[in-house]
C-alpha atoms as a PDB file:
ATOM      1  CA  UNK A   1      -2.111 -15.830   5.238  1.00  0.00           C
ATOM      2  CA  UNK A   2      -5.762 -16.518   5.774  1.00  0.00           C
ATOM      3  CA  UNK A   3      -8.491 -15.180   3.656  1.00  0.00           C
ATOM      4  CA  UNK A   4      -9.818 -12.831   6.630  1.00  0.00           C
ATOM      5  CA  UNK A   5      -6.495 -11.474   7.325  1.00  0.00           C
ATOM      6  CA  UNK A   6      -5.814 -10.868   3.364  1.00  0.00           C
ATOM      7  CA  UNK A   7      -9.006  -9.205   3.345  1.00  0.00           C
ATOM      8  CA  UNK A   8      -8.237  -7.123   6.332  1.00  0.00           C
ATOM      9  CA  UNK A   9      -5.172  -5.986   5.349  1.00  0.00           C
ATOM     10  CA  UNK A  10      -6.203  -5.613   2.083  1.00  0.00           C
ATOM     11  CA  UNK A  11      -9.008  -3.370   3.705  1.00  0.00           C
ATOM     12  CA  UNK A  12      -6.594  -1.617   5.571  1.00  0.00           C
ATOM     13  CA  UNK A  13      -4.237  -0.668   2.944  1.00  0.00           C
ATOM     14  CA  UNK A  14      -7.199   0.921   1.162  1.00  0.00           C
ATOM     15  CA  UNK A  15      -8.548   3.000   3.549  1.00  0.00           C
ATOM     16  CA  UNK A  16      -4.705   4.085   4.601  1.00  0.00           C
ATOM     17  CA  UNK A  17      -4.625   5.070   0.489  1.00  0.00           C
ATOM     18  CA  UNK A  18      -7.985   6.640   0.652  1.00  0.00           C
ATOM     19  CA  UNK A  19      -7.065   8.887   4.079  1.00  0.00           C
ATOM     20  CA  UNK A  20      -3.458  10.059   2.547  1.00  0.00           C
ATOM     21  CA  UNK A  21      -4.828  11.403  -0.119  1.00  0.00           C
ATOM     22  CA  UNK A  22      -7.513  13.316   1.493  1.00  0.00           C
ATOM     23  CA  UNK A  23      -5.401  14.523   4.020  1.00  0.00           C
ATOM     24  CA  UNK A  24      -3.250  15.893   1.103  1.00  0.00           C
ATOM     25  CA  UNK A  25      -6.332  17.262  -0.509  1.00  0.00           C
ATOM     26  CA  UNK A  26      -5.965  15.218  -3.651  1.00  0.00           C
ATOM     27  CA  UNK A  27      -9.199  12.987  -3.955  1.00  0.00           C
ATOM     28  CA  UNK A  28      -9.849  12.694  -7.363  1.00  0.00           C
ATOM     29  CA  UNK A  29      -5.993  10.883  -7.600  1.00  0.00           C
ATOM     30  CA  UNK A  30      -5.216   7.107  -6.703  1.00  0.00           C
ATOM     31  CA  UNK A  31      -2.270   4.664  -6.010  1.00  0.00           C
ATOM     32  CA  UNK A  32      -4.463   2.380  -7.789  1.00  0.00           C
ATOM     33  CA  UNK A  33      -3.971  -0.180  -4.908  1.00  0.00           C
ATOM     34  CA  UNK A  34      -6.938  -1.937  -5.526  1.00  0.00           C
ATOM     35  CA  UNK A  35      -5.107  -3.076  -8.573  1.00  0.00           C
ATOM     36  CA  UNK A  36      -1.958  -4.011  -6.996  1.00  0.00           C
ATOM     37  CA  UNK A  37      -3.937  -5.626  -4.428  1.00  0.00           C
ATOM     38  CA  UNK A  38      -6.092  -8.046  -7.566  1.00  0.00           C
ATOM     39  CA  UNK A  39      -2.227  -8.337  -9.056  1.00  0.00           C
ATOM     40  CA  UNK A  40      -1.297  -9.478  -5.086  1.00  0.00           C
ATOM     41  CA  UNK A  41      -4.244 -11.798  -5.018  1.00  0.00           C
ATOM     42  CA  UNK A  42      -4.263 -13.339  -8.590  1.00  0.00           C
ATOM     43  CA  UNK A  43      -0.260 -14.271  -8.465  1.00  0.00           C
ATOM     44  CA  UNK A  44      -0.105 -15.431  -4.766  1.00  0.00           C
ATOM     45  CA  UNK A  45      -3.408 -16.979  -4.102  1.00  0.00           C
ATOM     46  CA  UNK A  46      -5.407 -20.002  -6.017  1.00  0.00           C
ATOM     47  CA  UNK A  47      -8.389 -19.354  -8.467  1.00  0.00           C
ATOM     48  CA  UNK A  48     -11.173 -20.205  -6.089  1.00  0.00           C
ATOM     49  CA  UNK A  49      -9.228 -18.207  -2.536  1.00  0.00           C
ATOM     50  CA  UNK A  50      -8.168 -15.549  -5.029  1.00  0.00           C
ATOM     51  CA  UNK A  51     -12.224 -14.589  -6.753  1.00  0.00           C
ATOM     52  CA  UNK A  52     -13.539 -15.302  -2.952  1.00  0.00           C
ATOM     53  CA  UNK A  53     -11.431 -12.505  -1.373  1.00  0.00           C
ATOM     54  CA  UNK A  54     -11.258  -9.788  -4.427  1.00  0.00           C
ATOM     55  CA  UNK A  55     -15.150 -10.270  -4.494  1.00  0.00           C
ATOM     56  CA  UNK A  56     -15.354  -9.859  -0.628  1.00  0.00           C
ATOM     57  CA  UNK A  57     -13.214  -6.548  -1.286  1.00  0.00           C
ATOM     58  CA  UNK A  58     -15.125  -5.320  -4.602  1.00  0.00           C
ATOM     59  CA  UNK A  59     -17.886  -3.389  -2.613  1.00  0.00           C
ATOM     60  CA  UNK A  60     -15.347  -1.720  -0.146  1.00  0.00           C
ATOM     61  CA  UNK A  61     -13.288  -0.354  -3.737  1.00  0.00           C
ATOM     62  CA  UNK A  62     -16.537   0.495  -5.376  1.00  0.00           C
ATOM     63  CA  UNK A  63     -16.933   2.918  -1.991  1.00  0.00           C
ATOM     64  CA  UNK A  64     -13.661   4.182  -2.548  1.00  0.00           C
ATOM     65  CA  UNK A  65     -13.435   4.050  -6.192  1.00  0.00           C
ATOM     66  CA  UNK A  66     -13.706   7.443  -8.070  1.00  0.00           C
ATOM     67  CA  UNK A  67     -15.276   6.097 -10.891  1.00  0.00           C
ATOM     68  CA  UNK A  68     -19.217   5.201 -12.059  1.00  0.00           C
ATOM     69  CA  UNK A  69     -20.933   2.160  -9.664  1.00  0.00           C
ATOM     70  CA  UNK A  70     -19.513  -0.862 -11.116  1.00  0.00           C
ATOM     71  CA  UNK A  71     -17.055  -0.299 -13.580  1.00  0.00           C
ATOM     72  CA  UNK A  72     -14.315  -0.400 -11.454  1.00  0.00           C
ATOM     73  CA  UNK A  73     -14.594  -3.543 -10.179  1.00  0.00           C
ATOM     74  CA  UNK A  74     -15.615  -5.124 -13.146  1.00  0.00           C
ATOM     75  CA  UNK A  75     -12.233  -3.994 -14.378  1.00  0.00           C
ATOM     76  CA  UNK A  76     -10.588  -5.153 -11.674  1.00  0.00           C
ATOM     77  CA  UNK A  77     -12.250  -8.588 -12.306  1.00  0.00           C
ATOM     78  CA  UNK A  78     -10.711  -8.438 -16.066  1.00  0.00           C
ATOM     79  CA  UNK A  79      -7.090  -7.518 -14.348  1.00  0.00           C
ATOM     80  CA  UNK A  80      -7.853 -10.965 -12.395  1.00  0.00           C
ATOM     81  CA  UNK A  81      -8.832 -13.329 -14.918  1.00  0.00           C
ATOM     82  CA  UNK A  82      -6.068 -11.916 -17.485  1.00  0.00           C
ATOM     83  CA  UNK A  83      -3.805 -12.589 -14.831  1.00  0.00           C
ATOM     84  CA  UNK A  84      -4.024 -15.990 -14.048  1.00  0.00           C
ATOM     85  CA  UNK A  85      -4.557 -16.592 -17.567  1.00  0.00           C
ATOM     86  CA  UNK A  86      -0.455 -15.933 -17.582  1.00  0.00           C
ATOM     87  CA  UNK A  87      -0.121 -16.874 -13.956  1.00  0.00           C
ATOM     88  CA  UNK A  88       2.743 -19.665 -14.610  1.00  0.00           C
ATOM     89  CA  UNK A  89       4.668 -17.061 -16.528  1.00  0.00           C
ATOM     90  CA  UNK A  90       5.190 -14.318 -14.224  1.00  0.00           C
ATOM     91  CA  UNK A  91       7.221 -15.105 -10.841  1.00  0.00           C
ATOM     92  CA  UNK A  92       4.954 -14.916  -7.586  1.00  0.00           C
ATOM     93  CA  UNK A  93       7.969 -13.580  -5.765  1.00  0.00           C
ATOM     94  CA  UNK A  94       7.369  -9.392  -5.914  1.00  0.00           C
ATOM     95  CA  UNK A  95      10.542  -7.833  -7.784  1.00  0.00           C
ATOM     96  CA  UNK A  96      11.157  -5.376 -11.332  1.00  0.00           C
ATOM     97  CA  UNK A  97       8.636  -7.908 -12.610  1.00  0.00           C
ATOM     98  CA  UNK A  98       5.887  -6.977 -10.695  1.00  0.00           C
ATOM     99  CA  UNK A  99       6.214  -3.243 -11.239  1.00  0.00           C
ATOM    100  CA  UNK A 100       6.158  -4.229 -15.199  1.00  0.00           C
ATOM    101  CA  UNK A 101       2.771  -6.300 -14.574  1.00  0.00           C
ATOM    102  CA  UNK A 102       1.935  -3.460 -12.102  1.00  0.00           C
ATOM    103  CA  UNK A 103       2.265  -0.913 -15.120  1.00  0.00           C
ATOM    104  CA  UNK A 104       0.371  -3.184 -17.910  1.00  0.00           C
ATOM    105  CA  UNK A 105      -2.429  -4.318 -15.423  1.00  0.00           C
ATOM    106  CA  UNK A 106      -3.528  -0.290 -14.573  1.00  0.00           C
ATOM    107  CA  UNK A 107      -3.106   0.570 -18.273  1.00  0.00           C
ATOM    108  CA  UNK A 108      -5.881  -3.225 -18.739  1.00  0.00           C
ATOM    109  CA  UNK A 109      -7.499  -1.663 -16.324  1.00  0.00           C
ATOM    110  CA  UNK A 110      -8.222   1.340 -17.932  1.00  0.00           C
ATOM    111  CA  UNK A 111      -8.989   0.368 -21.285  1.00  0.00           C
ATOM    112  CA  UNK A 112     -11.671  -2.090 -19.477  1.00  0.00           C
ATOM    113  CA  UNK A 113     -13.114   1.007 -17.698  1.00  0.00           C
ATOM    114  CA  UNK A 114     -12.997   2.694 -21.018  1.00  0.00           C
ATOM    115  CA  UNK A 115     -14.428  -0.581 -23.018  1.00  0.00           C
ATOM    116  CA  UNK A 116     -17.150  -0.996 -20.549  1.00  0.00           C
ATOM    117  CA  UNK A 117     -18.679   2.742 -20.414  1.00  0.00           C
ATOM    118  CA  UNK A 118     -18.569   3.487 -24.293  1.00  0.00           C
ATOM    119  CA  UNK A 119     -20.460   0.412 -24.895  1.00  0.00           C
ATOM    120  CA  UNK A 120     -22.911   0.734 -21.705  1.00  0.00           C
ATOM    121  CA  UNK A 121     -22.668   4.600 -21.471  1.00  0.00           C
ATOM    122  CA  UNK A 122     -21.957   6.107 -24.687  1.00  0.00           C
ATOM    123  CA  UNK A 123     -22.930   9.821 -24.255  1.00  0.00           C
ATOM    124  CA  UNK A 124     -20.551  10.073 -21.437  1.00  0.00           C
ATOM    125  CA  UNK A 125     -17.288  11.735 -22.374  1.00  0.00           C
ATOM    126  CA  UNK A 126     -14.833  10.601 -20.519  1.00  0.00           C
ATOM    127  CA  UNK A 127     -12.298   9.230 -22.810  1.00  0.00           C
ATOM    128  CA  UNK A 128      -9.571  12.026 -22.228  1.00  0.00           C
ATOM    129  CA  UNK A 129     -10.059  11.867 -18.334  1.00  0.00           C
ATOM    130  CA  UNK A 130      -9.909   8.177 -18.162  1.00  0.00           C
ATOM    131  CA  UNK A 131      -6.479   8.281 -20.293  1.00  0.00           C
ATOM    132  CA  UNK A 132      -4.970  11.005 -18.175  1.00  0.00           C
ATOM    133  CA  UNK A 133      -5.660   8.935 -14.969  1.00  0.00           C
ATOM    134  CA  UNK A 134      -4.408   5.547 -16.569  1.00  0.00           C
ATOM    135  CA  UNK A 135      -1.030   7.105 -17.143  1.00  0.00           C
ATOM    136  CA  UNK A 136      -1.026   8.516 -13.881  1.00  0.00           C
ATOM    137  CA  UNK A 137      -2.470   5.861 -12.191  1.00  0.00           C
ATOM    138  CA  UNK A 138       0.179   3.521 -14.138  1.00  0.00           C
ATOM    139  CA  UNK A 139       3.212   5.972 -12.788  1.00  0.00           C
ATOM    140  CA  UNK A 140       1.429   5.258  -9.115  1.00  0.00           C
ATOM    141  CA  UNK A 141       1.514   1.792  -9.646  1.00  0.00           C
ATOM    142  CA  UNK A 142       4.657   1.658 -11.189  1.00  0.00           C
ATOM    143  CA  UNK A 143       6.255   3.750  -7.957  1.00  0.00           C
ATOM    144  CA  UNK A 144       4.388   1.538  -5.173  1.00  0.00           C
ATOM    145  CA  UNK A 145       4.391  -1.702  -6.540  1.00  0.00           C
ATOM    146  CA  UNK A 146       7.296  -3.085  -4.999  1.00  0.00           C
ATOM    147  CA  UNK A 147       7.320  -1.865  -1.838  1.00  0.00           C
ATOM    148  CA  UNK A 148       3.728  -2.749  -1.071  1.00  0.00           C
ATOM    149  CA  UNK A 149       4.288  -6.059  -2.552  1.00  0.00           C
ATOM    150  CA  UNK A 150       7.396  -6.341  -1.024  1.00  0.00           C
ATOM    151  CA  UNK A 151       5.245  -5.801   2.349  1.00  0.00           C
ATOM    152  CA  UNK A 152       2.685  -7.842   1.558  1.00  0.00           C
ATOM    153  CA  UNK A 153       5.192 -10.713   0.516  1.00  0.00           C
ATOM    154  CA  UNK A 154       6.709 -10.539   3.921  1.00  0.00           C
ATOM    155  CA  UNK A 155       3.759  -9.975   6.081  1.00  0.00           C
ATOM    156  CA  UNK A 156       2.176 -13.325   4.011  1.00  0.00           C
ATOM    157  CA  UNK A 157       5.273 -15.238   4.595  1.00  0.00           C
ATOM    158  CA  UNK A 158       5.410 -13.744   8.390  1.00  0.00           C
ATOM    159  CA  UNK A 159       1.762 -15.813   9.131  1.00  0.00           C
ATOM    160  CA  UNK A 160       2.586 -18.824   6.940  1.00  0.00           C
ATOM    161  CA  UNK A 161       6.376 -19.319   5.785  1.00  0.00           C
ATOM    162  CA  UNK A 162       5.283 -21.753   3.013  1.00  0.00           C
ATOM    163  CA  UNK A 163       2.688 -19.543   1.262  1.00  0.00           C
ATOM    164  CA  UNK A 164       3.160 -18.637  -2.149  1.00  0.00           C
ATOM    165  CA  UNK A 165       6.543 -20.567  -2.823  1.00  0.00           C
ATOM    166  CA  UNK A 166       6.093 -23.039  -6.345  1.00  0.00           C
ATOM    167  CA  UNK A 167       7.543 -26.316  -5.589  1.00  0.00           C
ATOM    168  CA  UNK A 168       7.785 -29.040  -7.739  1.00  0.00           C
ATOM    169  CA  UNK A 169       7.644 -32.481  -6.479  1.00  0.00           C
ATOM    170  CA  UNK A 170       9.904 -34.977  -6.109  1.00  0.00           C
ATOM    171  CA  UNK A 171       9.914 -37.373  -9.445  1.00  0.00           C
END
């Protein structure tokens, strides 16, 4: 899929998150798509396409994001990088695998967030907060991250049937 249509559906898929849950009346709570959508964009897209659209996206989260300006996406950066760090190891196909890296990438996620304002922000207190909405968050994640990577999978491989797929060459 091309960058501007993983960025619009990325886009999309946000504000659909952020609109269910105020039409619920639950703000303060997230899928924590933004995650699955780094996770989405750090297995299934190169380095340099991957950091071009998650950057393009980062100001859109940080609107969304119920969090301090900043910290949020530079957690979301540290979900990136740790990912493609163990890139070859983890199947770009979405499956039981992806809601285990779905799981472990929130709970990164938050103990970035956490790293970040203790040593930037010290007087805050929101250790206790932060660890409630990890392990919610990280049952969110856990709950939607195969069938919106299932979706996302499909819709990818709807646009451009080759996308994503490993092959090895011919020796």
């Amino acid at each position: 899929m091309p960058a501007w249509l993983t960025w619009l559906v990325a886009m999309g898929i946000l504000v659909l998150e952020g609109g269910f849950l105020a039409a619920f009346g639950i703000d303060g709570w997230s899928f924590q798509t933004a995650v699955l959508l780094t996770i989405f964009l750090a297995l299934r897209r190169d380095f340099v396409s991957g950091c071009l659209i998650l950057a393009a996206l980062l100001v859109p989260i940080e609107w969304l994001a119920v969090a301090p300006s900043g910290y949020y996406s530079l957690s979301l950066v540290v979900v990136f990088f740790a990912l493609q760090l163990v890139r070859g190891s983890i199947q770009s196909d979405w499956g039981l695998s992806q809601v285990l890296v779905a799981t472990v990438a929130v709970l990164l996620q938050t103990v970035a967030l956490w790293f970040f304002l203790v040593i930037m922000e010290p007087e805050a207190a929101l250790g206790e907060a932060l660890l409630w909405g990890g392990l919610h968050g990280a049952a969110a994640a856990a709950g939607l991250a195969w069938p919106l990577g299932a979706l996302l999978t499909r819709f990818d491989r709807l646009v451009e049937p080759r996308s994503g797929r490993r092959v090895k060459g011919l020796s």
